[in-house]
N, C-alpha and C. Protein backbone atom coordinates (compact mmCIF):
# COMPACT_ATOMS: atom_id res chain seq x y z
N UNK A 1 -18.25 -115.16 -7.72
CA UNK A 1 -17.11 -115.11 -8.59
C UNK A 1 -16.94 -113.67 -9.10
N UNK A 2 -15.57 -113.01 -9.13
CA UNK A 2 -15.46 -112.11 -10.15
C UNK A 2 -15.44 -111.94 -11.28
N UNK A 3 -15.79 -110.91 -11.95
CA UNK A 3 -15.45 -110.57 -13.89
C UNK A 3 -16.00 -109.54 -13.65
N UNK A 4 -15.26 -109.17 -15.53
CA UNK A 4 -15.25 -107.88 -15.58
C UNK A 4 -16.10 -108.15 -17.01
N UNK A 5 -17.39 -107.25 -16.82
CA UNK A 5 -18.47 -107.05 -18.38
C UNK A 5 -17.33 -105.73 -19.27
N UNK A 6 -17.15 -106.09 -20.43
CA UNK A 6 -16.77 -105.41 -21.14
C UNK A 6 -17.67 -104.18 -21.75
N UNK A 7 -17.63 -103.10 -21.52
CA UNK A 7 -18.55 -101.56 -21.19
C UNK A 7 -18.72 -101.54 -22.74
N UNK A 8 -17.38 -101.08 -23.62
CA UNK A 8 -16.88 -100.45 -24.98
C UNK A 8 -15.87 -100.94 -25.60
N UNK A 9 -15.43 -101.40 -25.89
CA UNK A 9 -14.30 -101.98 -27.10
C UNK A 9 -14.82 -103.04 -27.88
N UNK A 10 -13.74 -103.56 -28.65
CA UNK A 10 -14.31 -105.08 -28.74
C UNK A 10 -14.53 -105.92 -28.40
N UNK A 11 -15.77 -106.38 -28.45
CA UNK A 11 -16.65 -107.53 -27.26
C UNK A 11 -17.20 -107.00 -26.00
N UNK A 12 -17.76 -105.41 -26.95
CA UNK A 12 -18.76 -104.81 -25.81
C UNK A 12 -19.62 -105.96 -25.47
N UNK A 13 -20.23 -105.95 -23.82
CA UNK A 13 -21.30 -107.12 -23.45
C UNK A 13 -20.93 -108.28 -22.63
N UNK A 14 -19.70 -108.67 -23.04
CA UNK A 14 -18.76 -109.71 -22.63
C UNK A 14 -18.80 -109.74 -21.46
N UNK A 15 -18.91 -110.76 -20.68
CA UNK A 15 -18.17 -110.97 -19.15
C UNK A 15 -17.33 -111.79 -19.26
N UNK A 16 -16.36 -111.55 -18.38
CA UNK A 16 -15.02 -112.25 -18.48
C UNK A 16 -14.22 -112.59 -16.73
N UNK A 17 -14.55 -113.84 -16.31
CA UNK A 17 -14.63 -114.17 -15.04
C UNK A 17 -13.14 -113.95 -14.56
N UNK A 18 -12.56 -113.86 -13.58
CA UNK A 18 -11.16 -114.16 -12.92
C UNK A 18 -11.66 -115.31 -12.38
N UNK A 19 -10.76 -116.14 -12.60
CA UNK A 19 -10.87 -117.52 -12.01
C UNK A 19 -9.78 -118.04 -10.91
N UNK A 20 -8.48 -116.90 -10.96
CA UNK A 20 -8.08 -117.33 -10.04
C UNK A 20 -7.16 -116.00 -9.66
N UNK A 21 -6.37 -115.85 -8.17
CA UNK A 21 -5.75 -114.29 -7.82
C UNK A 21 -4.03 -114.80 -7.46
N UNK A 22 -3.65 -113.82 -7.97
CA UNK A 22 -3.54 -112.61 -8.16
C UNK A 22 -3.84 -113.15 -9.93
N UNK A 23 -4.34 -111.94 -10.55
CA UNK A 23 -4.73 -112.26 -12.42
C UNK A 23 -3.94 -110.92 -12.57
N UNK A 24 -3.49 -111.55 -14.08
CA UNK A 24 -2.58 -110.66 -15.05
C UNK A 24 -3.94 -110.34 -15.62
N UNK A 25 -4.51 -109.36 -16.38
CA UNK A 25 -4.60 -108.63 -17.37
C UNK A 25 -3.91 -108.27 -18.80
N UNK A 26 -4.08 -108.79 -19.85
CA UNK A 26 -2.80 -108.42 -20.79
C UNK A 26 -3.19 -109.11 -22.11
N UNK A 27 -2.52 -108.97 -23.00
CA UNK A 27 -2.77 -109.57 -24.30
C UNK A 27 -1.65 -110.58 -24.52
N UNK A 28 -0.92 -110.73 -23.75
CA UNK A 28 -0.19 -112.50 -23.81
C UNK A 28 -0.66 -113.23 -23.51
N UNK A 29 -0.18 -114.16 -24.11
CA UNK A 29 -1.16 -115.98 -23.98
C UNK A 29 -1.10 -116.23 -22.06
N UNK A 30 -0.21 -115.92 -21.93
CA UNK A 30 0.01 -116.22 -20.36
C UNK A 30 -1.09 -115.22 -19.37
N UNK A 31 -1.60 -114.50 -19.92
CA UNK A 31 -2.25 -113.60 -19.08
C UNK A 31 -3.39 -114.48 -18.81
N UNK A 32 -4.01 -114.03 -17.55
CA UNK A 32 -5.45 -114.85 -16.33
C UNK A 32 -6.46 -114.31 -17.61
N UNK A 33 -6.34 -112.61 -18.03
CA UNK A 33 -7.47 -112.42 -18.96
C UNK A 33 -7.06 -111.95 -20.34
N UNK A 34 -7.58 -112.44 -21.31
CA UNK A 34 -6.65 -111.39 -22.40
C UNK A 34 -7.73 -110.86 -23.21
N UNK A 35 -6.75 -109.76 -23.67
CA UNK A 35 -7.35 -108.78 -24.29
C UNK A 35 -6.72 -108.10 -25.75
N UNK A 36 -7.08 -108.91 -26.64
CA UNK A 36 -6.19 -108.91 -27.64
C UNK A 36 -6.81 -107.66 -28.62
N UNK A 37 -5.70 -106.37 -28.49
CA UNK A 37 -5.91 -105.16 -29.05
C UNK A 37 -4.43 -104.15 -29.18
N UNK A 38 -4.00 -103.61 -30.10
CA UNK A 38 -2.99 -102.79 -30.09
C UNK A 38 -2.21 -101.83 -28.79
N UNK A 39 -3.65 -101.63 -28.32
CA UNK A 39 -3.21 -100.30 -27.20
C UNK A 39 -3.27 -100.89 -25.58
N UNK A 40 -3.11 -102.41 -25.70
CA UNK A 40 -3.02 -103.56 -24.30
C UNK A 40 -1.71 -103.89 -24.16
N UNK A 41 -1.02 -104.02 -23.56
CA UNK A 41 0.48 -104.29 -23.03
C UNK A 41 0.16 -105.47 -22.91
N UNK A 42 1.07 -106.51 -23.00
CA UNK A 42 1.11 -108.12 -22.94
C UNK A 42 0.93 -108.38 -21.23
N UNK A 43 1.43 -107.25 -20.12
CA UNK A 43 0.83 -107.20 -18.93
C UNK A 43 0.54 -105.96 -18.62
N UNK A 44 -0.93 -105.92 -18.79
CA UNK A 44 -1.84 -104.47 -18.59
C UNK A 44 -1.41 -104.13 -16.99
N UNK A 45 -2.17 -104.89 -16.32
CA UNK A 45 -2.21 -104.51 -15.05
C UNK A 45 -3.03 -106.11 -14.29
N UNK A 46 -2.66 -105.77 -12.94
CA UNK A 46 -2.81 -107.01 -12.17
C UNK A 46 -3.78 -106.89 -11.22
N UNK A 47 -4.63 -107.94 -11.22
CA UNK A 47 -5.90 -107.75 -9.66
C UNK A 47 -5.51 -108.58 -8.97
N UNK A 48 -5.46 -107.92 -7.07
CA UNK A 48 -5.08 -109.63 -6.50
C UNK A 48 -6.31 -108.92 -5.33
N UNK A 49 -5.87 -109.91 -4.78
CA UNK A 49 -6.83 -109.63 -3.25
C UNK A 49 -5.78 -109.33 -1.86
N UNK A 50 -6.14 -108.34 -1.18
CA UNK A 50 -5.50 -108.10 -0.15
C UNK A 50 -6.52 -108.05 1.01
N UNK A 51 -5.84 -108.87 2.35
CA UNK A 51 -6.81 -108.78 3.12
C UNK A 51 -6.94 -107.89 4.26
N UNK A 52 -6.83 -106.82 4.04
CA UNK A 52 -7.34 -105.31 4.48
C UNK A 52 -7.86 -104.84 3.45
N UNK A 53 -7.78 -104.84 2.33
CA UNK A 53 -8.25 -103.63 1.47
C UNK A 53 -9.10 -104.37 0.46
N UNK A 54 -9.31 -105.80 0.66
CA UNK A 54 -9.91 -106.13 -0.62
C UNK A 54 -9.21 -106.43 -2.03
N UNK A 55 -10.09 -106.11 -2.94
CA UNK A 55 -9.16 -106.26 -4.67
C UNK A 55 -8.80 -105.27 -4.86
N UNK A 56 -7.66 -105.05 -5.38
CA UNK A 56 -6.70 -104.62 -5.55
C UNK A 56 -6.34 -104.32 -6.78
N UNK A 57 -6.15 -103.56 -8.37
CA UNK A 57 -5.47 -102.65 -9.23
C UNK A 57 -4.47 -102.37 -9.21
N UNK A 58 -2.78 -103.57 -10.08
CA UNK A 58 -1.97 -102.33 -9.68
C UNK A 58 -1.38 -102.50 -11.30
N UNK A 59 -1.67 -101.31 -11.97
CA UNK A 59 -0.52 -101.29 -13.26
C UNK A 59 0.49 -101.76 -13.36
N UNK A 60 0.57 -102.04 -14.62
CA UNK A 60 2.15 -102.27 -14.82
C UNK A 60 3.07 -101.23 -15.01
N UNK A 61 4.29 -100.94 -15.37
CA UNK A 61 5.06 -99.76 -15.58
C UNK A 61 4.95 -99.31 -17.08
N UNK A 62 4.33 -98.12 -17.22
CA UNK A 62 4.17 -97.51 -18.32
C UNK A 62 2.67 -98.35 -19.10
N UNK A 63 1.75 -98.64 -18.33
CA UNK A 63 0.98 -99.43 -18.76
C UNK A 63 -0.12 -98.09 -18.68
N UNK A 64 -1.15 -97.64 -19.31
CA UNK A 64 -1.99 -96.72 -19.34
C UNK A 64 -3.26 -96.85 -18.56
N UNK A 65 -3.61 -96.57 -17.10
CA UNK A 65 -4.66 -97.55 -16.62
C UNK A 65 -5.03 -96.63 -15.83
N UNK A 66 -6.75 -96.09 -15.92
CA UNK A 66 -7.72 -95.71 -15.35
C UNK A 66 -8.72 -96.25 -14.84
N UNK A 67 -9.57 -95.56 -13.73
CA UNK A 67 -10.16 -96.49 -12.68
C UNK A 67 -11.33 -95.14 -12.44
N UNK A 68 -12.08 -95.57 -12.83
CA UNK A 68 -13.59 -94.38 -12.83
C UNK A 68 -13.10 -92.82 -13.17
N UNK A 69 -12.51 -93.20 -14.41
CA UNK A 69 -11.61 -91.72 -15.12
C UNK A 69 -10.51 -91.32 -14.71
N UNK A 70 -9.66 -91.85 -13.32
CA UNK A 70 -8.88 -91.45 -13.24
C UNK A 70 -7.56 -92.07 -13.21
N UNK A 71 -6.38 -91.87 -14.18
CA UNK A 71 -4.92 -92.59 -14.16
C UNK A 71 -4.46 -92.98 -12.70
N UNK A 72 -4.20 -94.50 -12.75
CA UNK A 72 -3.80 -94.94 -11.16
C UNK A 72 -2.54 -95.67 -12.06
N UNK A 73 -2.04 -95.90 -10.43
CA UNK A 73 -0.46 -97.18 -10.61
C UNK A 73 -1.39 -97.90 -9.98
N UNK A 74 -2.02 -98.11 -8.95
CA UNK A 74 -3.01 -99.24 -7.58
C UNK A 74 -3.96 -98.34 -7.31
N UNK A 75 -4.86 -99.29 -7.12
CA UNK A 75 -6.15 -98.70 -6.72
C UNK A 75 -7.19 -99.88 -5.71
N UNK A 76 -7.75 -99.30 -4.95
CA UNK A 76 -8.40 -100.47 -4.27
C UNK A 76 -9.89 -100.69 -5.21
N UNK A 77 -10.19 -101.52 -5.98
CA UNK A 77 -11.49 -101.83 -6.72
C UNK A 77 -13.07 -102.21 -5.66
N UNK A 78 -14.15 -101.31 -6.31
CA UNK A 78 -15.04 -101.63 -5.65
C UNK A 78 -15.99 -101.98 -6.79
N UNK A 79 -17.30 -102.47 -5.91
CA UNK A 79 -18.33 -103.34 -7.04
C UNK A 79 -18.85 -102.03 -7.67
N UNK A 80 -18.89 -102.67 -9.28
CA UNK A 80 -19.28 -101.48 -10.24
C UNK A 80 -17.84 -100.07 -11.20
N UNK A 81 -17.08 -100.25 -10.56
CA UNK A 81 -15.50 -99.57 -11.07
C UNK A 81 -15.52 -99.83 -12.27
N UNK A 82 -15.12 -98.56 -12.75
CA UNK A 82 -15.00 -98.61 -14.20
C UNK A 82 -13.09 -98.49 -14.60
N UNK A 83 -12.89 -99.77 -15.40
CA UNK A 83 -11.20 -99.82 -15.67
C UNK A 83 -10.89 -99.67 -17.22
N UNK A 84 -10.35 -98.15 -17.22
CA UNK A 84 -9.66 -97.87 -19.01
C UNK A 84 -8.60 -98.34 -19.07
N UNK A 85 -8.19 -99.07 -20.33
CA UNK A 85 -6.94 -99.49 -20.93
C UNK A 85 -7.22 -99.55 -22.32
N UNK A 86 -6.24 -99.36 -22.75
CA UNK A 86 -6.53 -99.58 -24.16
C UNK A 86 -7.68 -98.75 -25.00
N UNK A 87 -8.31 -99.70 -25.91
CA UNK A 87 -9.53 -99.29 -26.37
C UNK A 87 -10.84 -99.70 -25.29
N UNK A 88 -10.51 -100.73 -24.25
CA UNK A 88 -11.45 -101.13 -23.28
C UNK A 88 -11.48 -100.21 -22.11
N UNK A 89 -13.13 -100.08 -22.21
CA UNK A 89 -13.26 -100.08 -20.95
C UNK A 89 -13.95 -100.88 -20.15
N UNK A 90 -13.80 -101.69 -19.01
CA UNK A 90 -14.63 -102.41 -18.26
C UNK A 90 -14.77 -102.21 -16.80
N UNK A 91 -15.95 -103.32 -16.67
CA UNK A 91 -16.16 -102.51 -15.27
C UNK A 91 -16.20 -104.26 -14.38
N UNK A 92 -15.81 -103.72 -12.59
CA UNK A 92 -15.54 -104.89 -12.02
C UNK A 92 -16.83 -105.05 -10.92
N UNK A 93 -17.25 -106.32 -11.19
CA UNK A 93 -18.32 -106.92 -11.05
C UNK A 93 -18.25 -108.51 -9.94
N UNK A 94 -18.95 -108.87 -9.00
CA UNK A 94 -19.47 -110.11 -8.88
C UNK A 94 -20.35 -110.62 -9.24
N UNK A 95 -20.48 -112.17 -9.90
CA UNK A 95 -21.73 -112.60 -9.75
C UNK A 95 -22.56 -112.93 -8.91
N UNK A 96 -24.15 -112.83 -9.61
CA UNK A 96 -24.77 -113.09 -8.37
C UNK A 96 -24.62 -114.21 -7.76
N UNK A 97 -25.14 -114.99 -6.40
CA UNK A 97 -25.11 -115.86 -5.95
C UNK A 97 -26.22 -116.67 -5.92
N UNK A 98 -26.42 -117.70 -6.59
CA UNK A 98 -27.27 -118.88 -6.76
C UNK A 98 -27.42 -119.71 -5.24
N UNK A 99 -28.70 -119.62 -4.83
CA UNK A 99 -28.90 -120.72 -4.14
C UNK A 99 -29.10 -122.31 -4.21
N UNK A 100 -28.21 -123.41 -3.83
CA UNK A 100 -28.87 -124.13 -4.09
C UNK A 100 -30.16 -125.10 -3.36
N UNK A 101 -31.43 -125.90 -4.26
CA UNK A 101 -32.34 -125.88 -3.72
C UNK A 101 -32.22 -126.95 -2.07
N UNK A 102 -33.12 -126.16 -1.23
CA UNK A 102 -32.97 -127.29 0.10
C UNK A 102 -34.01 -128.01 0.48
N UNK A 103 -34.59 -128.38 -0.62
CA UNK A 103 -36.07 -128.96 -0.38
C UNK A 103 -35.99 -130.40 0.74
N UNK A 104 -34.77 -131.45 0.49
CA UNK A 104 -34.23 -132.42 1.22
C UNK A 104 -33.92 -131.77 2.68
N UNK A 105 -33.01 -131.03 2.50
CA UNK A 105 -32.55 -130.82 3.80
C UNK A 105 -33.96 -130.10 5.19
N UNK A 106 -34.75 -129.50 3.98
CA UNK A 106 -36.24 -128.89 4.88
C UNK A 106 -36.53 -129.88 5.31
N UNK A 107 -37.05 -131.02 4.59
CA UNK A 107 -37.34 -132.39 4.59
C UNK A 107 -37.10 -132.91 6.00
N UNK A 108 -35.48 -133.11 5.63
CA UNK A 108 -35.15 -133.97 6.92
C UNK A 108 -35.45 -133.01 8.41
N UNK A 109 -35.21 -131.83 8.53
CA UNK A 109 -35.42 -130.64 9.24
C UNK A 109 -36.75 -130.92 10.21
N UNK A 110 -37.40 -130.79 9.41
CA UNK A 110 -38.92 -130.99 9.93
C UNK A 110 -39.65 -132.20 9.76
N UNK A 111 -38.78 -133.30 9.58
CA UNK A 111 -39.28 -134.71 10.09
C UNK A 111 -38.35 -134.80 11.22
N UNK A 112 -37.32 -134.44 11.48
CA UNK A 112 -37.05 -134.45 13.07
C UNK A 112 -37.95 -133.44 14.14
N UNK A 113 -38.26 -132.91 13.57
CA UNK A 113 -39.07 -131.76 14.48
C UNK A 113 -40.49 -132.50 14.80
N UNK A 114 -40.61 -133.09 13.95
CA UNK A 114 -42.03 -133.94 14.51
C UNK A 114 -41.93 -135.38 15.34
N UNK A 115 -40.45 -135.84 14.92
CA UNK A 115 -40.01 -137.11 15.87
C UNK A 115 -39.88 -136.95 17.14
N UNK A 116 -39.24 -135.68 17.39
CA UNK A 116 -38.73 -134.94 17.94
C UNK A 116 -40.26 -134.29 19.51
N UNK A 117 -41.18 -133.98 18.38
CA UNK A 117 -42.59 -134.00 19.33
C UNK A 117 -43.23 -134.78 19.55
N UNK A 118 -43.40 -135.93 18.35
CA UNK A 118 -44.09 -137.18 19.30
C UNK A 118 -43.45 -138.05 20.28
N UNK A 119 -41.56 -137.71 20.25
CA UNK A 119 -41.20 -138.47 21.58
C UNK A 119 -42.05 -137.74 22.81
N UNK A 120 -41.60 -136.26 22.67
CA UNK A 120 -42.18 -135.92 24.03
C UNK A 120 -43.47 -136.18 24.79
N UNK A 121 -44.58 -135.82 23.12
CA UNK A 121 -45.61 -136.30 23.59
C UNK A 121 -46.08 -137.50 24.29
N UNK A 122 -45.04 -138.83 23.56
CA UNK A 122 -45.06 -140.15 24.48
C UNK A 122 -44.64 -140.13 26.09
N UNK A 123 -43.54 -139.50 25.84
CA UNK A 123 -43.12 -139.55 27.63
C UNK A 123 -44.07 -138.82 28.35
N UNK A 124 -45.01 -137.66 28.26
CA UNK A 124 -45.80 -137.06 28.77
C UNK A 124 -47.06 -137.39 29.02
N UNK A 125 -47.70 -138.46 27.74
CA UNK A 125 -48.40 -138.91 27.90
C UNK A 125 -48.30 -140.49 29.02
N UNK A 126 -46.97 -141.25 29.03
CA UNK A 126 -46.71 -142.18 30.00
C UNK A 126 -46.25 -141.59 31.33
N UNK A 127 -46.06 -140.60 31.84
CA UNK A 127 -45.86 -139.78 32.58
C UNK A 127 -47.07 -139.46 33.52
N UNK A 128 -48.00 -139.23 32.29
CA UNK A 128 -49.35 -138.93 33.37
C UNK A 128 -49.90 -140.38 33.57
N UNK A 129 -49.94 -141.28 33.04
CA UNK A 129 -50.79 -142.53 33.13
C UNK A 129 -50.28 -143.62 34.17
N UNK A 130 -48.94 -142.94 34.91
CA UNK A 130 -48.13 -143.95 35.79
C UNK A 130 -49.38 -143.38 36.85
């Protein structure tokens, strides 16, 4: 999943997931993330996914938006990017990925693998005894 940990503003620490694409950014109720602060436009700027380039950064018009210090309109985002707006800065992140456990599925795995050898061993062993 994506989010963005909040670096410096209010609610340094914060992670704040995108849950779904293309996400608004913004301090309106309608926005995917909000960010409720004076110097946030009700639509900051937008992340979507493009499939050549990945995620995607693109401001809004007249919206104030930096991307590892530097003022962009779009930007292609990579893991770790640092995004200024406002009083925030944050940075864009995946979470890690949890395995879940396969202790069953080993299970079944390698009780076929042994069914699997004592057939042969039967036919091999009736094989030689004809």
């Amino acid at each position: 999943m994506v989010r963005f940990r909040i670096v410096s503003g209010p609610g340094a620490g914060e992670a704040r997931p995108l849950t779904g694409f293309p996400a608004i950014v913004g301090r309106s109720a309608s926005a995917s993330i909000r960010f409720e602060d004076q110097g946030v436009w009700d639509r900051h700027f937008e992340v979507a996914i493009n499939a050549d380039s990945g995620f995607t950064l693109r401001a809004f018009p007249n919206a104030s938006t930096y991307v590892n210090g530097t003022a962009v309109e779009q930007a292609v985002l990579k893991l770790g990017d640092l995004v200024e707006f406002g009083r925030f800065k944050i940075e864009f992140l995946l979470e890690e990925t949890r395995m879940r456990p396969s202790t069953l599925r080993e299970a079944v795995t390698w009780g076929m693998l042994v069914a699997v050898f004592l057939a042969q061993t039967a036919c091999i062993a009736w094989m030689v005894s004809r």
